[in-house]
Protein backbone atom coordinates (compact mmCIF):
# COMPACT_ATOMS: atom_id res chain seq x y z
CA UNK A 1 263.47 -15.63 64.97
CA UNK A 2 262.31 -16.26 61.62
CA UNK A 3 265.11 -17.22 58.38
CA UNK A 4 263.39 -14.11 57.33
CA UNK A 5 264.19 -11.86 60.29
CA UNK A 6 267.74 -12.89 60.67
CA UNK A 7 268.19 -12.94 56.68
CA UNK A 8 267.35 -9.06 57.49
CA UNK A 9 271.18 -8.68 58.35
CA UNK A 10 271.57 -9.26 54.78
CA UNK A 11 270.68 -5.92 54.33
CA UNK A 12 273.79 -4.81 55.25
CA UNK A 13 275.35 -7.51 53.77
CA UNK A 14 274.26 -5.65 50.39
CA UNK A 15 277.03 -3.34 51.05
CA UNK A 16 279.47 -6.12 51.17
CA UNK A 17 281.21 -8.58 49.27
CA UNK A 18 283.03 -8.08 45.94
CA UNK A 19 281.71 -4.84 43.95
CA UNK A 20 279.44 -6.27 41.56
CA UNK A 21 278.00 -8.18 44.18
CA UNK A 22 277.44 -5.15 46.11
CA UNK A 23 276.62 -3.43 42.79
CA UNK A 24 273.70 -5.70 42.47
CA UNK A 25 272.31 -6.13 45.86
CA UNK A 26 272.61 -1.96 46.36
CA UNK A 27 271.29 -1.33 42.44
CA UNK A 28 267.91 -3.80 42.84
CA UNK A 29 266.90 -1.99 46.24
CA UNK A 30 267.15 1.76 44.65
CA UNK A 31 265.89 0.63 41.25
CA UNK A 32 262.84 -0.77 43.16
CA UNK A 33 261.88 2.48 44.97
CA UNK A 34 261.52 3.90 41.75
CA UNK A 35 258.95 1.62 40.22
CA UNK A 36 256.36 0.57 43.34
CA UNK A 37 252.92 1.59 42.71
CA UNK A 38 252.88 2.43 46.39
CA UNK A 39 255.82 5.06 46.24
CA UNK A 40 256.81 2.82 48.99
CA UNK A 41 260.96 3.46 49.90
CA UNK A 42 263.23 1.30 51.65
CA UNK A 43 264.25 3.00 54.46
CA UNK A 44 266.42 0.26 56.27
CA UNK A 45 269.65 1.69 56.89
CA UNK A 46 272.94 0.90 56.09
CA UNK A 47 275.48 0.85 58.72
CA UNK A 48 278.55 1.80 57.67
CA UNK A 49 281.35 -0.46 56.37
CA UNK A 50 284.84 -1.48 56.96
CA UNK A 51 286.31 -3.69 54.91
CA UNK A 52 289.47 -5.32 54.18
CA UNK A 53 291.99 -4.24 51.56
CA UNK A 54 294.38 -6.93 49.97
CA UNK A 55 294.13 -9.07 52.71
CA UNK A 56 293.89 -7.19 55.85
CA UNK A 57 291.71 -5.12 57.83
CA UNK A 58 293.56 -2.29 59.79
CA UNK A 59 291.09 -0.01 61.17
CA UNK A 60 290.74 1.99 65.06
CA UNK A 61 287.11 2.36 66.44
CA UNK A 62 287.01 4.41 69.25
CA UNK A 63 284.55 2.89 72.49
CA UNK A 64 282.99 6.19 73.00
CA UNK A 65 280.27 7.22 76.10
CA UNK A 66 279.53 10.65 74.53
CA UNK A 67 275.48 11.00 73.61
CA UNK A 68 274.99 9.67 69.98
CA UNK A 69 271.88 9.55 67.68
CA UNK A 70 269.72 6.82 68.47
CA UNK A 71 266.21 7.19 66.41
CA UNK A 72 266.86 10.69 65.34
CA UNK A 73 267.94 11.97 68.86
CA UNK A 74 271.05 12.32 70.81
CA UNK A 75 271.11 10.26 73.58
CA UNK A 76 273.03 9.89 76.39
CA UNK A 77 274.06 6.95 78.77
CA UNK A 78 275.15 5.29 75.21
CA UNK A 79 278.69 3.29 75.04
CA UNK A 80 278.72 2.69 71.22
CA UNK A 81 281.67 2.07 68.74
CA UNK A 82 282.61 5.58 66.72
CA UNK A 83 279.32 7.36 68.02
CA UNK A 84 277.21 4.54 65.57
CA UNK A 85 274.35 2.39 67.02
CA UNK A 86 274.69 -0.26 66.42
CA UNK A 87 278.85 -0.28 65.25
CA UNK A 88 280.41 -0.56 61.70
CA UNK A 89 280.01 -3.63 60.27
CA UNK A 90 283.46 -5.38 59.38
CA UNK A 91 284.00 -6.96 56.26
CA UNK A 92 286.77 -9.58 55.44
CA UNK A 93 287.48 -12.95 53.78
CA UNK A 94 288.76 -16.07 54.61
CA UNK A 95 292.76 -15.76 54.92
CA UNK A 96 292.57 -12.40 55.93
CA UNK A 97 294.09 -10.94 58.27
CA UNK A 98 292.54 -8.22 60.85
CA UNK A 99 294.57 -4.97 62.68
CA UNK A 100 291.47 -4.17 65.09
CA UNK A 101 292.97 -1.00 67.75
CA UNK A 102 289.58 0.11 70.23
CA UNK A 103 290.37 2.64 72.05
CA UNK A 104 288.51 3.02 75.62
CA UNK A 105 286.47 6.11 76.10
CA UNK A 106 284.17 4.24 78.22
CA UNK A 107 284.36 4.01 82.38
CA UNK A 108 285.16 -0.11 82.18
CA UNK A 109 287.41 -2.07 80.77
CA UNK A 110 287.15 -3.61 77.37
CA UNK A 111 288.25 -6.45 74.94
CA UNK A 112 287.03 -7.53 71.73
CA UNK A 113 285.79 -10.84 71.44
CA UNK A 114 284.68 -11.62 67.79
CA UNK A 115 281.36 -13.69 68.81
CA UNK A 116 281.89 -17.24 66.68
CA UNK A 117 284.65 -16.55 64.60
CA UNK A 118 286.94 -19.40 64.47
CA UNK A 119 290.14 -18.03 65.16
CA UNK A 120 293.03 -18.29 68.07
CA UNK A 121 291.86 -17.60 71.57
CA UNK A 122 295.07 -16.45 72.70
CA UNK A 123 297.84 -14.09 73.11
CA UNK A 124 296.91 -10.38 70.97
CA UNK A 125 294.10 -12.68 69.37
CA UNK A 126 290.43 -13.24 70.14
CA UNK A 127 291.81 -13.51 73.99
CA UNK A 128 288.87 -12.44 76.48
CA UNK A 129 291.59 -12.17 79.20
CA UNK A 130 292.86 -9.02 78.44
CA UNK A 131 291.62 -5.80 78.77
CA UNK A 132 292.43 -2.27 78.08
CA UNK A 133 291.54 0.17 81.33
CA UNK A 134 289.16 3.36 80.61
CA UNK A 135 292.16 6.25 78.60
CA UNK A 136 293.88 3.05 76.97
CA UNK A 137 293.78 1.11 73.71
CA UNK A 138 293.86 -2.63 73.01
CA UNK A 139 294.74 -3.93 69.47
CA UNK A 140 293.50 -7.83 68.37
CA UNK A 141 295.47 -9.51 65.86
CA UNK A 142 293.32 -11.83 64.24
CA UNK A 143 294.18 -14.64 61.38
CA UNK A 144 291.42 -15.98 59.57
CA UNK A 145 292.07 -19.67 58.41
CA UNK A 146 291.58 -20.47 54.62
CA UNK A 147 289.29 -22.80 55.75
CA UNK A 148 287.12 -19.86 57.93
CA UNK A 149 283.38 -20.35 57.37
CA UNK A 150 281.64 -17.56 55.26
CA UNK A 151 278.71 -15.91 56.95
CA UNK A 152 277.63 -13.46 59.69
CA UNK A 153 279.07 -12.90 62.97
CA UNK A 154 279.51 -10.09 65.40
CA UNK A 155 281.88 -8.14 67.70
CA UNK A 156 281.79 -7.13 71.70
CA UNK A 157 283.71 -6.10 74.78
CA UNK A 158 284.02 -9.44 76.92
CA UNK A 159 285.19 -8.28 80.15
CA UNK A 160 284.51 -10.45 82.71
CA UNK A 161 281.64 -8.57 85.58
CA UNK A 162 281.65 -5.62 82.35
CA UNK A 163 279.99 -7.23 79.49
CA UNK A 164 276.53 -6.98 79.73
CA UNK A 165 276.29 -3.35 80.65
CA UNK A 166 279.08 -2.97 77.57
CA UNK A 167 276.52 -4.55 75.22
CA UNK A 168 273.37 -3.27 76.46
CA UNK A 169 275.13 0.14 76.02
CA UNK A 170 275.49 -0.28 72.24
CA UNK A 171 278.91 -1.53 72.18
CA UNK A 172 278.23 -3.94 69.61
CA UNK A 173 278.74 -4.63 66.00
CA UNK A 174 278.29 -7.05 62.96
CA UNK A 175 281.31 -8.95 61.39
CA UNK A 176 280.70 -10.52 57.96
CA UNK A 177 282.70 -13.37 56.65
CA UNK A 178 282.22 -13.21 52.64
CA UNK A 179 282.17 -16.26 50.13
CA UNK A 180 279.14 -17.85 51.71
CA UNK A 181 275.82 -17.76 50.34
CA UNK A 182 275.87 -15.01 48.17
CA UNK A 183 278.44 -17.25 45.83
CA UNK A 184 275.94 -20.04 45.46
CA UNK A 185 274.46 -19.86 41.84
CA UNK A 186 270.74 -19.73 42.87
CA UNK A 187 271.64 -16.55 45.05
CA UNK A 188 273.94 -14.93 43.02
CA UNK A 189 272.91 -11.40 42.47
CA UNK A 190 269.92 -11.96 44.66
CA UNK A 191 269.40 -8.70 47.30
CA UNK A 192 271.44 -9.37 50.68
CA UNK A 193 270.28 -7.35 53.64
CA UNK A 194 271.82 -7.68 56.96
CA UNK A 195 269.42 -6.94 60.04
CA UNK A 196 271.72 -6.28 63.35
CA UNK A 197 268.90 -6.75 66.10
CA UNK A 198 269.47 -4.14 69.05
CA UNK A 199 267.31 -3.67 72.20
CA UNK A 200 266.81 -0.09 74.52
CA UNK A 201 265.09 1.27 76.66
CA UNK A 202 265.18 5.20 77.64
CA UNK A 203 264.54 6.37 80.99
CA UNK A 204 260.96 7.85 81.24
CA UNK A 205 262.48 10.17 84.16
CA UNK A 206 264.76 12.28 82.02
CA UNK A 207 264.45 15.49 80.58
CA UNK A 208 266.59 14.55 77.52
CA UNK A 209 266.67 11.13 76.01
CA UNK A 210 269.02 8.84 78.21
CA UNK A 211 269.41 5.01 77.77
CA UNK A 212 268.34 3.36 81.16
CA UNK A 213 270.91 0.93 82.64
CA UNK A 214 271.00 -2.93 81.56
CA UNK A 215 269.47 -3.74 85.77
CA UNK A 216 267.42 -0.94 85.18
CA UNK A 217 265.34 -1.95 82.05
CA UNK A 218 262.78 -4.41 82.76
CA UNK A 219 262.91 -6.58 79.76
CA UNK A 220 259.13 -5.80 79.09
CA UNK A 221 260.08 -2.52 78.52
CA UNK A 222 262.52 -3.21 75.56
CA UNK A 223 262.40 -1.98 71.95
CA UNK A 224 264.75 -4.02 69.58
CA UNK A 225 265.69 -1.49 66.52
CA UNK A 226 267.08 -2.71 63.22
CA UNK A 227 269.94 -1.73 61.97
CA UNK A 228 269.64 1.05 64.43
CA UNK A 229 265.64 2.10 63.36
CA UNK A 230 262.44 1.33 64.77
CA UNK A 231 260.50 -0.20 62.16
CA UNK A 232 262.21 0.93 58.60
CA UNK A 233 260.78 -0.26 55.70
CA UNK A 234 262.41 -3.06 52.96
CA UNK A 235 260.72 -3.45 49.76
CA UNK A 236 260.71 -6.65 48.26
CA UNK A 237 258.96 -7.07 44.71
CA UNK A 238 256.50 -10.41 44.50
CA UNK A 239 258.09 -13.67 43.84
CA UNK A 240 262.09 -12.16 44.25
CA UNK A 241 264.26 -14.06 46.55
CA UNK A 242 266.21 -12.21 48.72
CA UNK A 243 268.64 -13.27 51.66
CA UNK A 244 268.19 -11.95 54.85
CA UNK A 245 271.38 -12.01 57.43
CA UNK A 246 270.02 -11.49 60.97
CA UNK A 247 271.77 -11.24 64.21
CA UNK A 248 270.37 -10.89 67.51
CA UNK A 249 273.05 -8.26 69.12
CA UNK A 250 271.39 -7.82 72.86
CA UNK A 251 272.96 -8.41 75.88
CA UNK A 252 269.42 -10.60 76.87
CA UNK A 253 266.95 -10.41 74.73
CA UNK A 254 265.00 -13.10 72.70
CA UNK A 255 263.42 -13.01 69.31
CA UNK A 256 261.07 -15.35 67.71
CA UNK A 257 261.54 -13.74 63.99
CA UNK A 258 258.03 -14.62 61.58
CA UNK A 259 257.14 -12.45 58.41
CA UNK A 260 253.45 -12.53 57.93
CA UNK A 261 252.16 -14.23 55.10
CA UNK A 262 255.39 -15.95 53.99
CA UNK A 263 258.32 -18.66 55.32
CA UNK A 264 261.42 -18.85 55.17
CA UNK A 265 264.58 -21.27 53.75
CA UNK A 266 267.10 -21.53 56.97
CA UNK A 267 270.38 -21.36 54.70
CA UNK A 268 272.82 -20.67 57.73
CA UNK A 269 273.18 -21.16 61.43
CA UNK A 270 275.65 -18.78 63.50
CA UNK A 271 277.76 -17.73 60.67
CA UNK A 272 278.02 -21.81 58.89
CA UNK A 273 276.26 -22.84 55.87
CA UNK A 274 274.13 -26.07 56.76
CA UNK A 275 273.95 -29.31 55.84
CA UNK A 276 270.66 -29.36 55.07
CA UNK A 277 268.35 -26.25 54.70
CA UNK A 278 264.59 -26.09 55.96
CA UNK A 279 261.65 -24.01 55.94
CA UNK A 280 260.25 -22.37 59.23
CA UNK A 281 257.02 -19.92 59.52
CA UNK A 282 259.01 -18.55 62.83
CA UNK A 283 262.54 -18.80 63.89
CA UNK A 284 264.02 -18.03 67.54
CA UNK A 285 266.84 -16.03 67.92
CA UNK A 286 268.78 -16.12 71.22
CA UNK A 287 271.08 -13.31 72.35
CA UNK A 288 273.81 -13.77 70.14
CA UNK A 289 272.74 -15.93 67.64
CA UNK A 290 272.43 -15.22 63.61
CA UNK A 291 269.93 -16.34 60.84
CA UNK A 292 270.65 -16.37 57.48
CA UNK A 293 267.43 -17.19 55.28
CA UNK A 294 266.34 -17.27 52.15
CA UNK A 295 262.83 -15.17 51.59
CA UNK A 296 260.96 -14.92 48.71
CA UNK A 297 257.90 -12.38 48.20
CA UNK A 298 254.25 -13.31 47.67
CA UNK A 299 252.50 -13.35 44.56
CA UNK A 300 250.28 -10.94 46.83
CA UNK A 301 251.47 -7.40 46.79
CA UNK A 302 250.77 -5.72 50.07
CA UNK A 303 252.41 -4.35 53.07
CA UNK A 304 253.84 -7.37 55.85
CA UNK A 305 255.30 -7.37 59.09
CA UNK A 306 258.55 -8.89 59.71
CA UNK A 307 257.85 -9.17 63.61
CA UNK A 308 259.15 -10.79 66.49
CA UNK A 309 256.11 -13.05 68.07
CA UNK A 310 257.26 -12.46 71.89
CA UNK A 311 259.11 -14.66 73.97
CA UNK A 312 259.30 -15.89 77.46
CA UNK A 313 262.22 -16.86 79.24
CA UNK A 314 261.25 -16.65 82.65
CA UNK A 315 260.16 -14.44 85.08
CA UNK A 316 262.53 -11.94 84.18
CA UNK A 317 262.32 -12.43 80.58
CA UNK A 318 259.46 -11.35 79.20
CA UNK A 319 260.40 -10.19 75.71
CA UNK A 320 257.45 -8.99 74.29
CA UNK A 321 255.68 -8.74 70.70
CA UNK A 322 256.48 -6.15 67.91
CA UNK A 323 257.01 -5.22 64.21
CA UNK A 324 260.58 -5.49 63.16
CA UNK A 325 260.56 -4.26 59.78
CA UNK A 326 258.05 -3.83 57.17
CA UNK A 327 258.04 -5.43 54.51
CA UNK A 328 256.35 -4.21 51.45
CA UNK A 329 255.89 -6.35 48.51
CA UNK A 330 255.44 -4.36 45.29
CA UNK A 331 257.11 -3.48 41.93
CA UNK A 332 257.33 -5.97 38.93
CA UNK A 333 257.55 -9.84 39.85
CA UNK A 334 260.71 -11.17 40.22
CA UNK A 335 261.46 -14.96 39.69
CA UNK A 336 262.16 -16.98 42.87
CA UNK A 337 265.07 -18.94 43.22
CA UNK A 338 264.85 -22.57 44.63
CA UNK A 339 266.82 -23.50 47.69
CA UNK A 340 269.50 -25.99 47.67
CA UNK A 341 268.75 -29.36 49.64
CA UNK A 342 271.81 -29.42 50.84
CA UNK A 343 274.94 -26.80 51.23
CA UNK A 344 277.57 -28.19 53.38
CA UNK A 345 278.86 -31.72 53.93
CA UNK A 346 277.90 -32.88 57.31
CA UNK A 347 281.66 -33.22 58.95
CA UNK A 348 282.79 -36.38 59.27
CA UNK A 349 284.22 -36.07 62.88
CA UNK A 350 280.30 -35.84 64.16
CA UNK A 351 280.38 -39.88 63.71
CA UNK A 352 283.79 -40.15 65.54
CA UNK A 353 283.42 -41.74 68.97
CA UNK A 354 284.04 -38.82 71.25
CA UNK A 355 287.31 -39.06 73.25
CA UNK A 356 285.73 -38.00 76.42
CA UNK A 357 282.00 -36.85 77.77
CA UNK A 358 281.38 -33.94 80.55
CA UNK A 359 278.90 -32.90 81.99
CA UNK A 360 277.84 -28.99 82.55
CA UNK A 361 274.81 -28.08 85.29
CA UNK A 362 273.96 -24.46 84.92
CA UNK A 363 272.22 -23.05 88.26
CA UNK A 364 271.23 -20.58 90.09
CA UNK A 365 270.31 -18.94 93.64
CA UNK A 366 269.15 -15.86 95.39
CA UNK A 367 269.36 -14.91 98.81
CA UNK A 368 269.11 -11.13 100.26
CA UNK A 369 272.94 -10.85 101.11
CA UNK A 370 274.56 -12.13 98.19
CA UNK A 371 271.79 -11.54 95.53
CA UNK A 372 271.13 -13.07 92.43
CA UNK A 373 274.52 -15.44 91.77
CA UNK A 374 274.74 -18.23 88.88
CA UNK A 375 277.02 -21.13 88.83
CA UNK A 376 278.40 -24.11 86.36
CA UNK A 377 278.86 -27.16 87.80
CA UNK A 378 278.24 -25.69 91.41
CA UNK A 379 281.12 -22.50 90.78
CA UNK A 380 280.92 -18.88 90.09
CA UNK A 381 283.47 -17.84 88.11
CA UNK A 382 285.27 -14.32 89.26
CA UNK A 383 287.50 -11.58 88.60
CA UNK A 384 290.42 -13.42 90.18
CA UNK A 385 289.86 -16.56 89.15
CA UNK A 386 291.54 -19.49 90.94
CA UNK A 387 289.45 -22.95 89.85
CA UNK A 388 291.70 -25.20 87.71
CA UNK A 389 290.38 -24.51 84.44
CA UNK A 390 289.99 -28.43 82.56
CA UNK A 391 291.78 -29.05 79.19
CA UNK A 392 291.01 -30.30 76.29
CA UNK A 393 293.27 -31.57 73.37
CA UNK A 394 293.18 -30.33 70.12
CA UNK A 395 291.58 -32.33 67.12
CA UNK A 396 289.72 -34.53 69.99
CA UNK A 397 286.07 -34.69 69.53
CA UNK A 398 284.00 -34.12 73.01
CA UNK A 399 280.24 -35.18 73.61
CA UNK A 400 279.23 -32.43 76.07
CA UNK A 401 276.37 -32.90 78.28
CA UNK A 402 274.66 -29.15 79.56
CA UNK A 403 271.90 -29.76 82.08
CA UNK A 404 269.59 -26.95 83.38
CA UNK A 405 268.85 -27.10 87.21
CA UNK A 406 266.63 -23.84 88.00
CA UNK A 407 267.60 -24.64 91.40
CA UNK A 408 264.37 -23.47 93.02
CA UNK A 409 265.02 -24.54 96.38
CA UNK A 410 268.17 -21.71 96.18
CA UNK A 411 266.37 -18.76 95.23
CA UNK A 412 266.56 -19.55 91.46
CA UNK A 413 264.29 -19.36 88.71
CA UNK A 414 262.66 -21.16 85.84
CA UNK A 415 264.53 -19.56 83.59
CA UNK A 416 266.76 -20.69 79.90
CA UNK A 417 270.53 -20.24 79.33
CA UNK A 418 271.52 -20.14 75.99
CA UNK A 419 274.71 -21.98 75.83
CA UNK A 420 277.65 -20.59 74.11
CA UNK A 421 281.55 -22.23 73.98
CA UNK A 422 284.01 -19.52 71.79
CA UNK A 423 286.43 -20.53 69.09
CA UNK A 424 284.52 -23.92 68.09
CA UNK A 425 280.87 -24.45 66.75
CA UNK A 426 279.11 -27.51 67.94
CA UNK A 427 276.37 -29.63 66.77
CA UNK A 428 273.67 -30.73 68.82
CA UNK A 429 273.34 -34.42 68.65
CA UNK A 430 270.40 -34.93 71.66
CA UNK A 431 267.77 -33.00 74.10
CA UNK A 432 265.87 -34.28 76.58
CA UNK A 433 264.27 -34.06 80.32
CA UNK A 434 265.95 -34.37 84.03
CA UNK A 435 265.27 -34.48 87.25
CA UNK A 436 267.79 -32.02 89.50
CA UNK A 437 266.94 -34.01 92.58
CA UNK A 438 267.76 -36.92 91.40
CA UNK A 439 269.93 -36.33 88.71
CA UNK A 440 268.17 -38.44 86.46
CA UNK A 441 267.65 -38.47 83.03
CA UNK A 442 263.64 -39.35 82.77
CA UNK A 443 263.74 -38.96 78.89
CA UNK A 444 266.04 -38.60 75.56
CA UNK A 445 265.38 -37.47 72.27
CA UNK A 446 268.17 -38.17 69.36
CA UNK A 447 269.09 -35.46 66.95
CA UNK A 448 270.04 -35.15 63.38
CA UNK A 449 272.11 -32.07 62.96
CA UNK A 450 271.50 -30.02 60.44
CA UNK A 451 273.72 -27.42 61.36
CA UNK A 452 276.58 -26.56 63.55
CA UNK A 453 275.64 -23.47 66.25
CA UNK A 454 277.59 -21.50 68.58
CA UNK A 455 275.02 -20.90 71.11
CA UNK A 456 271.91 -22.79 71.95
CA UNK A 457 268.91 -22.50 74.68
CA UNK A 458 268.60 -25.24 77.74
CA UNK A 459 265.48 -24.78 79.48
CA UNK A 460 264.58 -25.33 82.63
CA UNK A 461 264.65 -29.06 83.69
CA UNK A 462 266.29 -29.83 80.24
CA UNK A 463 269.52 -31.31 78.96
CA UNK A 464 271.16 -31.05 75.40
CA UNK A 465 273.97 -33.02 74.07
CA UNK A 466 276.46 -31.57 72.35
CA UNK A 467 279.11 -33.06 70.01
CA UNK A 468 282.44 -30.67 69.24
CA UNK A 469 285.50 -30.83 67.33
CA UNK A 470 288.62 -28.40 69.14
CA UNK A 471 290.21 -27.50 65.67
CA UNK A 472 293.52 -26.62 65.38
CA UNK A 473 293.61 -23.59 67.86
CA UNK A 474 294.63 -23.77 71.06
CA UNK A 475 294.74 -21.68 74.47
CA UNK A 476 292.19 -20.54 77.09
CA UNK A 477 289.04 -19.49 76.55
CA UNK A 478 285.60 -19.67 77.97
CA UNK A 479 281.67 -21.55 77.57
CA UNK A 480 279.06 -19.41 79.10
CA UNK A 481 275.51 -17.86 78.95
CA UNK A 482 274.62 -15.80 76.73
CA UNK A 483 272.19 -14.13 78.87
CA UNK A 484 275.51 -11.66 79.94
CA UNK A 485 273.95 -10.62 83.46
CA UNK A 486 274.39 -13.99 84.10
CA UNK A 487 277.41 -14.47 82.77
CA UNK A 488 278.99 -11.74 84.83
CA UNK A 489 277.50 -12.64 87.59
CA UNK A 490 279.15 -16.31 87.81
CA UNK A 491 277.65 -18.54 84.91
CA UNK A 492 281.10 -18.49 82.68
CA UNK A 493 283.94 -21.34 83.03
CA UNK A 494 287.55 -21.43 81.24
CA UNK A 495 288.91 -24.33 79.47
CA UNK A 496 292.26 -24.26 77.70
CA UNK A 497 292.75 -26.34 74.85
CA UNK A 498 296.36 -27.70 74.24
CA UNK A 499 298.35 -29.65 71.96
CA UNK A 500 298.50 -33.65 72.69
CA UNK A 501 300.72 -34.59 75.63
CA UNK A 502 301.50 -30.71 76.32
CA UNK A 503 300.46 -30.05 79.88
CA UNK A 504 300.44 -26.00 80.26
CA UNK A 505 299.86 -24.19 77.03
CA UNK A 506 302.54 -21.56 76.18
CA UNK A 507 300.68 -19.54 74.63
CA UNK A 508 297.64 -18.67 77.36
CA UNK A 509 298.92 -16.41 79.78
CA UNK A 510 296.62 -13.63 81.04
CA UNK A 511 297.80 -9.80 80.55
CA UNK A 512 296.42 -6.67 80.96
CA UNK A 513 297.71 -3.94 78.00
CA UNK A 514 298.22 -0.36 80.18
């Protein structure tokens, strides 16, 4: 998606952060309404916020399958967090600490995983192993390090064979780090929206609005709301900078983010602060991933789409054009703010010589009996799983190599993955072509970083090479697709990370909270 679309998240991000930053980013949006020659209002939505009191965030949120509004309606088939679509957005800093207690309403099992924060994996922590049944609660304990990057993430169940219907549902909500951008002195005061991308899909059958199922909505089908509306409107006054936080929330959907007429500064990448920022007329968000851009209105007053440009990922993917947002540019000029060149040193442990390499093949097949099934490295991960997961020591550096075989001759399809490893961001340092049959690399392209990234796409008869760092945390925890149909269906493998020289981790059991 475009800096622009993902900056959207921003939005929300107005109603975060310390008061007079809030005061400022709320007060310029209401002030503005007043004072456009169109009578044009911002109608983006806030979602409500939770945030963290001297240090800690204690807060319940109930998993909930009773109808809920979506677009002005009650609808049912829903699974949303306190009866909001999308949920609350959670607010903390780093060194916080967070009290999270979901209680299950829903018919599966759920978790919370909190999607790129950098934070333990194991134990009552960000631990995708345990699970509360449907009429039970499950409380994370999370510790945010000092050192926690400021910026946008987001919340989910992460049940293994559960989560994609969990996040199609609705169960799915932003989490914002602060001390990021907004504390840089070109931004400060600027308007931050956050924009929490969502896709449905209502079932044409029924006599009151019902969300279809996740296998039952053909992605061509798909709306993607913001902030929970179709199309709101976010007023922006010529030449004013704002930032726009964006996060792509779906369980599978793509966005390639543009705002006609103007570009946008790439200030962030999956909740980090870059090394270097750049502009980009269009930016593509995969499920999961977050934008956070810097926009500044044209000279040109006028009404502008904030759109996604339509994406193709596939046969099954067909993620089509629409309007976003729009974005009306009116009221006095404002004076733009210049971009930094840089934000973020460029770690030093990306020139280390990695400790070890690996190699990941994501595939595929399809036959009548077993159906669609998706593998890495030639296994399907299950319920019960029994493969040795590998280790990895902390404070190594890894160069990971994550090759996608469509594996035609199985049934499979042309299709990306969007890559995604929890607790640990990654840069990537290479892409290129390969052959499947022969296993052959027929070409290599070397890559600067500019940012670290949580999840990244691999398409068909590609490669990427990825460089990562296993701070300080350790335990088991998971790399998958981000497309969660085929993560539940097999594409998911565990790795523990432990300390050097300690064979079995103590601290990475699996338990189930009753």
């Amino acid at each position: 998606m475009t800096d622009l679309t993902r900056r959207d998240a921003l939005a929300l991000g107005a109603a975060l952060g310390g008061a007079a930053f809030a005061a400022t980013a709320l007060g310029a949006g209401t002030a503005l309404a007043g004072d456009t020659a169109s009578g044009a209002r911002d109608t983006l939505p806030r979602l409500p916020v939770i945030r963290s009191r001297d240090g800690l965030l204690k807060a319940t949120l109930v998993a909930t399958q009773e109808p809920s509004n979506l677009l002005g309606h009650r609808t049912a088939g829903l699974w949303t967090y306190n009866g909001q679509f999308p949920g609350p957005c959670l607010v903390v800093a780093p060194g916080d600490r967070l009290d999270l207690t979901v209680r299950n309403e829903t018919p599966v099992p759920v978790n919370t995983h909190y999607h790129g924060c950098w934070v333990r994996p194991s134990g009552d922590a960000d631990n995708v192993f345990v699970s509360a049944e449907p009429g039970q609660s499950l409380t994370t304990r999370l510790a945010f390090p000092r050192e926690h990057p400021s910026g946008l993430f987001w919340y989910h169940p992460h049940v293994h064979g559960y989560t994609n219907d969990s996040v199609w549902s609705g169960l799915a909500g932003p989490l914002f780090v602060r001390g990021g951008l907004e504390t840089l002195p070109q931004y400060r005061g600027a308007v931050q929206r956050l924009l929490v991308f969502k896709g449905f899909a209502l079932d044409p059958e029924a006599a009151t609005p019902t969300m279809l199922k996740a296998t039952a909505a053909p992605s061509e089908i798909v709306q993607f709301t913001a902030n929970g509306a179709l199309n709101p409107t976010m007023l922006l006054r010529p030449g004013e900078t704002q930032i726009w936080r964006m996060v792509n929330a779906s369980a599978d959907g793509f966005l390639r983010v543009s705002l006609d007429g103007h570009r946008m500064t790439v200030l962030a990448v999956d909740g980090v602060p870059v090394f270097t920022t750049w502009r980009v007329s269009e930016y593509i968000l995969v499920p999961g991933a977050r934008v956070e851009v810097a926009v500044t209105g044209s000279p040109v007053r006028g009404s502008y789409a904030l759109r996604t440009l339509g994406y193709r990922n596939g046969p099954f993917g067909q993620w089509l054009p629409q309007e976003l947002t729009t974005v009306v540019v009116d009221g006095p000029p404002g004076t733009p703010a210049r971009a930094p060149k840089t934000i973020l040193p460029r770690p030093e442990w990306l020139m280390e010589k990695p400790k070890r390499r690996r190699v990941f093949t994501l595939s595929e097949s399809f036959s009548p009996d077993a159906g669609p099934v998706f593998y890495i490295n030639g296994e399907a991960f299950g319920h019960q799983d029994l493969h040795d997961s590998f280790e990895v020591e902390v404070d190594t550096v890894e160069e990971w190599i994550v090759r996608n075989d469509p594996s035609l001759a199985k049934g499979g399809a042309p299709e990306g993955h969007p890559f995604h490893i929890h607790v640990n961001h990654f840069a990537v340092v290479g892409r290129g072509r390969w052959n499947p049959v022969t296993g052959k690399a027929t070409s290599f392209h070397k890559i600067v970083p500019r940012a670290l990234e949580d999840t990244e796409q691999v398409l068909p008869g590609e490669y990427l090479v990825l460089r990562t760092r296993f701070r300080k945390f350790h335990g088991k925890t998971v790399l998958h697709c981000h497309i969660l149909f085929h993560e539940d269906l097999g594409m998911m493998g565990a790795f523990r990370i432990v300390k050097p020289g300690a064979g079995e981790d103590e601290d990475g059991g699996e338990h189930h909270h009753h």
